[in-house]
PDB file of N, CA and C in Angstrom:
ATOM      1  N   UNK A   1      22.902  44.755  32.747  1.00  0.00           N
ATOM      2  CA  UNK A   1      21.782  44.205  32.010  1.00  0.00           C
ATOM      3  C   UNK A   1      22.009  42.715  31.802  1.00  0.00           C
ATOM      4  N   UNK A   2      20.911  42.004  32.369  1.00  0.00           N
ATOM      5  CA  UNK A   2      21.091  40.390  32.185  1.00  0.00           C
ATOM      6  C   UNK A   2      20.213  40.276  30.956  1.00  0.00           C
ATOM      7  N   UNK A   3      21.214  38.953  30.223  1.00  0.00           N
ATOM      8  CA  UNK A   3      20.943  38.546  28.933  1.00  0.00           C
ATOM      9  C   UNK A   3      20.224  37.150  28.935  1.00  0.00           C
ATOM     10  N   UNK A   4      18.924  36.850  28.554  1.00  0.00           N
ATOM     11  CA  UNK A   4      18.883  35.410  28.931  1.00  0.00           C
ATOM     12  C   UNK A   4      19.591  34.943  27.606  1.00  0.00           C
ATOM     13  N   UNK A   5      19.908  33.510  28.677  1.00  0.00           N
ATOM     14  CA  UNK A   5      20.278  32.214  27.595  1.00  0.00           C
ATOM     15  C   UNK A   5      19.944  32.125  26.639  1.00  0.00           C
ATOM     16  N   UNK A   6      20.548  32.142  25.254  1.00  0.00           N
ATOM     17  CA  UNK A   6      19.504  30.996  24.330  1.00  0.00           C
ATOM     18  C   UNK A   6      19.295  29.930  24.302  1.00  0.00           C
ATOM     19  N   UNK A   7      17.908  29.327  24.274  1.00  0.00           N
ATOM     20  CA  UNK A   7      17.966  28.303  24.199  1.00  0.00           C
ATOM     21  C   UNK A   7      17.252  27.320  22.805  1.00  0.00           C
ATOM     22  N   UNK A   8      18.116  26.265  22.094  1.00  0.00           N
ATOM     23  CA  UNK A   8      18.707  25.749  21.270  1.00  0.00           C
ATOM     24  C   UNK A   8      16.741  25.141  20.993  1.00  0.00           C
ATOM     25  N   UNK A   9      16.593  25.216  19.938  1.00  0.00           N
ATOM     26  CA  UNK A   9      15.435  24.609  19.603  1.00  0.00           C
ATOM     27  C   UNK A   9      15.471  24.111  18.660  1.00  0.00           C
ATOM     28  N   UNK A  10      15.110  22.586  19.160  1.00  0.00           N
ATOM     29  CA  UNK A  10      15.442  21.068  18.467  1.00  0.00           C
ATOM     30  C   UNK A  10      14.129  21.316  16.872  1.00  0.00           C
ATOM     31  N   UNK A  11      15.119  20.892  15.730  1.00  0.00           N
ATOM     32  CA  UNK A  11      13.923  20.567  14.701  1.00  0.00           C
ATOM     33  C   UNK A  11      12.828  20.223  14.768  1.00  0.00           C
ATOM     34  N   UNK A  12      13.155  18.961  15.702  1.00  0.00           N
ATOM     35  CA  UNK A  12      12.117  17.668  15.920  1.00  0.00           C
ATOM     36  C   UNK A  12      11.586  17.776  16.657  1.00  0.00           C
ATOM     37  N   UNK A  13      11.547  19.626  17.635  1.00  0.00           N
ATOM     38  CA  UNK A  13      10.487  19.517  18.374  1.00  0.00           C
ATOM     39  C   UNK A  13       9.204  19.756  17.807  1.00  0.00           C
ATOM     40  N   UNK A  14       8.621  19.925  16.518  1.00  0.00           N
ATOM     41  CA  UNK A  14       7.616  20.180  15.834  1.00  0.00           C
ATOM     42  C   UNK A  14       6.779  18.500  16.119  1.00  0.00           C
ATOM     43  N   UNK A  15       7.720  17.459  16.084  1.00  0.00           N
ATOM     44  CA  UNK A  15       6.691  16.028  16.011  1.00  0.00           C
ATOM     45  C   UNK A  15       5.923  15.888  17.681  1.00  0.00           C
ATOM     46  N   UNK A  16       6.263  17.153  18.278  1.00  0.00           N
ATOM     47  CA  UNK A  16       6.111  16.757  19.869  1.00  0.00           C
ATOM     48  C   UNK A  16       4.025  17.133  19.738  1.00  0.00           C
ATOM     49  N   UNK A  17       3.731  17.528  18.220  1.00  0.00           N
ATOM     50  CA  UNK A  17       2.285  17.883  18.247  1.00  0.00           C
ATOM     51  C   UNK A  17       1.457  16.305  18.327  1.00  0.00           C
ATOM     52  N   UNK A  18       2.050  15.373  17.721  1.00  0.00           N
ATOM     53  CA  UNK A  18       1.345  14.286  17.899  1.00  0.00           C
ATOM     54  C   UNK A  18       1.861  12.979  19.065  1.00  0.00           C
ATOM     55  N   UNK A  19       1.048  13.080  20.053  1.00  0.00           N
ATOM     56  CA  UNK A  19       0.960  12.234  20.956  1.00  0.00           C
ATOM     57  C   UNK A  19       1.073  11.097  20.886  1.00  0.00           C
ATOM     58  N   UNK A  20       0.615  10.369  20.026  1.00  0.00           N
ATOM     59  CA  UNK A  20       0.316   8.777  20.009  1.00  0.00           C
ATOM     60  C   UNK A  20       1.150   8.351  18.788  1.00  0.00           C
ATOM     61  N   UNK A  21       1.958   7.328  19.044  1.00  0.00           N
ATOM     62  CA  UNK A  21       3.444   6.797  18.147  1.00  0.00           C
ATOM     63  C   UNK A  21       2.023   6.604  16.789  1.00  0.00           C
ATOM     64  N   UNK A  22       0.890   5.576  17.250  1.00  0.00           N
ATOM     65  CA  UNK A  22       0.122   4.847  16.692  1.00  0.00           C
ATOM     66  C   UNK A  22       0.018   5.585  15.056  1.00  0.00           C
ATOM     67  N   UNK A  23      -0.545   7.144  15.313  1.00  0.00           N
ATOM     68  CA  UNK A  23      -0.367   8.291  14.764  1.00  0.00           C
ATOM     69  C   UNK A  23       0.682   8.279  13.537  1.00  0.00           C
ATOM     70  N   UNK A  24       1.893   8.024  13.938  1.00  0.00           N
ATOM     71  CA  UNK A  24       2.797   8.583  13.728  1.00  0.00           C
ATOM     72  C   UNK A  24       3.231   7.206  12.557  1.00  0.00           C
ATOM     73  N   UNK A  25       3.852   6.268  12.869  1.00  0.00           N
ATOM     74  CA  UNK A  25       3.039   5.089  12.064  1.00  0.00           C
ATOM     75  C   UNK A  25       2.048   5.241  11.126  1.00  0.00           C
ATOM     76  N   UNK A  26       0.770   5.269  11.515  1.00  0.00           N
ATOM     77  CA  UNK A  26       0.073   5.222  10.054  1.00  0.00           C
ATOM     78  C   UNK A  26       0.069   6.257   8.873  1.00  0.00           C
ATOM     79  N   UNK A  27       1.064   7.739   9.658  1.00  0.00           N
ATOM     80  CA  UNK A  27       0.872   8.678   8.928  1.00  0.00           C
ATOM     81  C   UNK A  27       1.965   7.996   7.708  1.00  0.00           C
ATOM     82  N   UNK A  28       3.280   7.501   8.210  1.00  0.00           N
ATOM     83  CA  UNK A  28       4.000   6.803   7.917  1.00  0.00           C
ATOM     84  C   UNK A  28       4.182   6.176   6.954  1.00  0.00           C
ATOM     85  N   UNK A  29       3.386   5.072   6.934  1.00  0.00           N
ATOM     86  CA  UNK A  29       2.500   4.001   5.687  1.00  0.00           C
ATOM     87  C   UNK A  29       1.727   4.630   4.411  1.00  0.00           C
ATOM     88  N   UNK A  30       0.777   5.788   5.510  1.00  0.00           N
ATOM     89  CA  UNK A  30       0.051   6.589   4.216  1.00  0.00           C
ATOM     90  C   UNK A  30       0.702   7.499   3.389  1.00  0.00           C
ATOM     91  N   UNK A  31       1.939   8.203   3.787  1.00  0.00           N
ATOM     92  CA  UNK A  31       2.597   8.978   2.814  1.00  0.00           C
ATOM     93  C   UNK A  31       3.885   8.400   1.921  1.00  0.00           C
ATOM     94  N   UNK A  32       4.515   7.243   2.559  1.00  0.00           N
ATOM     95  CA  UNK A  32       5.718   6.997   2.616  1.00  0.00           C
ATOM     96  C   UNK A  32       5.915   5.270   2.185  1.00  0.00           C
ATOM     97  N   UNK A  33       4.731   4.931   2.132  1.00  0.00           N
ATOM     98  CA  UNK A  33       5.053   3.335   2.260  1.00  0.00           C
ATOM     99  C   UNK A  33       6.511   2.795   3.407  1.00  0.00           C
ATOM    100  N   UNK A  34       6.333   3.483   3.976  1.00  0.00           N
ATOM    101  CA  UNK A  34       7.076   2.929   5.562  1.00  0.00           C
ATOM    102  C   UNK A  34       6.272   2.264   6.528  1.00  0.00           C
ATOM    103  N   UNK A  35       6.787   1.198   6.605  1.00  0.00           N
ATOM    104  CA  UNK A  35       6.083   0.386   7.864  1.00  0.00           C
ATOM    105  C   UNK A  35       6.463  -0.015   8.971  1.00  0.00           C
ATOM    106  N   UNK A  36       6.491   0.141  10.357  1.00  0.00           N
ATOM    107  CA  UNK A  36       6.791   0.015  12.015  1.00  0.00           C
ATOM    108  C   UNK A  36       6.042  -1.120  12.522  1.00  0.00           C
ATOM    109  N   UNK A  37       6.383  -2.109  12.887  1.00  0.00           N
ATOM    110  CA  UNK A  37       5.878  -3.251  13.215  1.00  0.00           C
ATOM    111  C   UNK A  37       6.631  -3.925  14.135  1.00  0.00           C
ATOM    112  N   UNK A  38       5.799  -4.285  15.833  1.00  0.00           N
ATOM    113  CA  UNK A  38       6.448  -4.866  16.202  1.00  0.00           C
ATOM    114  C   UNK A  38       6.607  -6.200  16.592  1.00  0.00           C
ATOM    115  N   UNK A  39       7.290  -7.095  16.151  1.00  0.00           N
ATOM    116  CA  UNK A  39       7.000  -8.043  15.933  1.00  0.00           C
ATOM    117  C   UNK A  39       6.002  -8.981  17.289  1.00  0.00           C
ATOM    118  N   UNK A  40       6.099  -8.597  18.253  1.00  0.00           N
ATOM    119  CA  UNK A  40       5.086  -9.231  19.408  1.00  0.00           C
ATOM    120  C   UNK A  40       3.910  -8.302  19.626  1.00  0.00           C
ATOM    121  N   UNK A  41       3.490  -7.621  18.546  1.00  0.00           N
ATOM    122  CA  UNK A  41       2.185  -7.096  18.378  1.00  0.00           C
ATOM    123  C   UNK A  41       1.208  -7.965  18.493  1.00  0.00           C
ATOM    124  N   UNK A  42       0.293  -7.670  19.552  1.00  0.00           N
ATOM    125  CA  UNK A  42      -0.662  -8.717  19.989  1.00  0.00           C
ATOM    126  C   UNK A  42      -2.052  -8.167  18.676  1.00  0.00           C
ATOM    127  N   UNK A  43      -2.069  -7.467  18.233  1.00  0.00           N
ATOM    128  CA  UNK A  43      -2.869  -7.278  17.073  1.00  0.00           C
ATOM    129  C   UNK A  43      -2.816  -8.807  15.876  1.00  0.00           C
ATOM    130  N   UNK A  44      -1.924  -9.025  15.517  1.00  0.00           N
ATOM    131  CA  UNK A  44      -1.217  -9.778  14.584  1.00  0.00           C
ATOM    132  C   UNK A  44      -1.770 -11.152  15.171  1.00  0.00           C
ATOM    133  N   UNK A  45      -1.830 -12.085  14.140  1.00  0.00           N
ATOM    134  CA  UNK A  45      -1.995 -13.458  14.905  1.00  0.00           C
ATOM    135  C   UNK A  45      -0.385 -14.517  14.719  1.00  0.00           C
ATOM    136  N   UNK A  46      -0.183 -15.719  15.003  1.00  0.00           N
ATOM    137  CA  UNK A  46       1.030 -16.027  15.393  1.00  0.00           C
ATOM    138  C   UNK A  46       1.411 -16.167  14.162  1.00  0.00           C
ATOM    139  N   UNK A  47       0.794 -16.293  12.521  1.00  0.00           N
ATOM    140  CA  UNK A  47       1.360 -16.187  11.487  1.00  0.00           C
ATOM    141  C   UNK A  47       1.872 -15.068  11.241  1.00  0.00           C
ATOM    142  N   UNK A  48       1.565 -14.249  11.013  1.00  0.00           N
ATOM    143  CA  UNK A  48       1.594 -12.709  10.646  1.00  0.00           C
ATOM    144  C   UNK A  48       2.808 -12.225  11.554  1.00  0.00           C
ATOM    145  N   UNK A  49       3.021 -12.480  13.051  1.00  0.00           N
ATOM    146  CA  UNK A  49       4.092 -12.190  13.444  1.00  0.00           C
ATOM    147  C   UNK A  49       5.243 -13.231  13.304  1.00  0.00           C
ATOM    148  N   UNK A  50       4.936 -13.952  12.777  1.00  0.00           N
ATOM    149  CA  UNK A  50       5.859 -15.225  12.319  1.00  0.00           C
ATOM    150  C   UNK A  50       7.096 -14.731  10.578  1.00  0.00           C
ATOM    151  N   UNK A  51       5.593 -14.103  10.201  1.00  0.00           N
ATOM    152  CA  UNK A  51       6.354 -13.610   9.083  1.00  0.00           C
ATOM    153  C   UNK A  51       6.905 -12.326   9.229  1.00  0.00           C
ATOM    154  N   UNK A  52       6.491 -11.413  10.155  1.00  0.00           N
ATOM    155  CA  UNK A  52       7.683 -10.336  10.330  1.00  0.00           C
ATOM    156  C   UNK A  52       8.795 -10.317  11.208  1.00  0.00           C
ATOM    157  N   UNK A  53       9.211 -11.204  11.916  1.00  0.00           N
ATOM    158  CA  UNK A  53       9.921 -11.490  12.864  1.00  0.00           C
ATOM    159  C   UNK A  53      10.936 -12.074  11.511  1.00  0.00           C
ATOM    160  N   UNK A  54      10.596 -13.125  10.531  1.00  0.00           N
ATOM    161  CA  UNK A  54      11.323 -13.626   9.177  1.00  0.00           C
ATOM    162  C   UNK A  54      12.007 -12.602   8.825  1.00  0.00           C
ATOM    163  N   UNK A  55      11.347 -11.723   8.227  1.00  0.00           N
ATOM    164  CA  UNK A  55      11.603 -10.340   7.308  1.00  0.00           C
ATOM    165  C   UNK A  55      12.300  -9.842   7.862  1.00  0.00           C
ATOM    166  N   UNK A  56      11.997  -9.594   9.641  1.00  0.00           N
ATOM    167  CA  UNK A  56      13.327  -8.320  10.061  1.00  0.00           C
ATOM    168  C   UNK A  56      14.763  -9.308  10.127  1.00  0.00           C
ATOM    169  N   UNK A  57      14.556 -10.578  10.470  1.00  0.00           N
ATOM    170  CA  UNK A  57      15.753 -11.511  10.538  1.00  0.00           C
ATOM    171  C   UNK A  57      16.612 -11.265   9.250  1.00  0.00           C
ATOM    172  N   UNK A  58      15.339 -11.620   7.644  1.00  0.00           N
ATOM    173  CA  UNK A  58      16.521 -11.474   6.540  1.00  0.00           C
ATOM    174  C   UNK A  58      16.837 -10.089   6.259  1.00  0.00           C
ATOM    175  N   UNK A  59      16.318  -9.441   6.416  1.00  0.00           N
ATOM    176  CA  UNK A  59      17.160  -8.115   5.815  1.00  0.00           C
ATOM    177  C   UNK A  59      17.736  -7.560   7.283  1.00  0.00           C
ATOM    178  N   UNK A  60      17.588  -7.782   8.436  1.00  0.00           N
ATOM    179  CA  UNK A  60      18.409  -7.393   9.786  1.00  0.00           C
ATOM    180  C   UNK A  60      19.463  -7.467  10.484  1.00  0.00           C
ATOM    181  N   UNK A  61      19.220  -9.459  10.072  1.00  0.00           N
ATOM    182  CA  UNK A  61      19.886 -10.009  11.050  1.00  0.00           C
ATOM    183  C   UNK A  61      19.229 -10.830  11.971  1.00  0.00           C
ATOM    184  N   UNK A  62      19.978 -11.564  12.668  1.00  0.00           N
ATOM    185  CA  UNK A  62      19.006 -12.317  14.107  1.00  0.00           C
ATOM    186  C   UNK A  62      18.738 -11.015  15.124  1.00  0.00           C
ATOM    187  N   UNK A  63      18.002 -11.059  15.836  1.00  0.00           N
ATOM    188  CA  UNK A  63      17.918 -10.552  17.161  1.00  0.00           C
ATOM    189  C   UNK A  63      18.642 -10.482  18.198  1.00  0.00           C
ATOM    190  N   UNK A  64      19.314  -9.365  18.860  1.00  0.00           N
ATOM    191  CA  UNK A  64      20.412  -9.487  19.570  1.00  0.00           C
ATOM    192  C   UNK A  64      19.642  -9.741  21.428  1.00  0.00           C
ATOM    193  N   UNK A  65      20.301 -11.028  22.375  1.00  0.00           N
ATOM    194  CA  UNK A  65      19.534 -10.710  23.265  1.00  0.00           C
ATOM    195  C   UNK A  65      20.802 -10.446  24.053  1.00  0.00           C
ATOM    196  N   UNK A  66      20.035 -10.084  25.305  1.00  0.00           N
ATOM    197  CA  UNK A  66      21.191  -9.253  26.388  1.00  0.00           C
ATOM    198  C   UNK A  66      21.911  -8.115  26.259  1.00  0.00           C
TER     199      UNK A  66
END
């Protein structure tokens, strides 16, 4: 008698219901006051990403390149 495998089912496969990060983000903000922003969001104009690019610098750090 063959036994199948078990196979291991991730918590986090429950977030696999929503498709779009976008989603996932505003649900984010609306329950949680958490905010995802990226700073070369073409939404934003060059102030607005001026000042979150600031914000992630002081509480982050600089930006690591390479």
């Amino acid at each position: 008698m063959k036994i199948p495998a078990y196979r291991y089912r991730c918590p986090l496969g429950r977030l696999d219901d929503r498709d779009d990060p976008e989603d996932i983000k505003r649900q984010g903000w609306r329950d949680q006051h958490i905010l995802v922003v990226n700073a070369s969001d073409e939404r934003l104009d060059f102030i607005e990403r001026e000042i979150v690019r600031r914000i992630g610098e002081r509480l982050y750090g600089g930006a690591r390149h390479g």
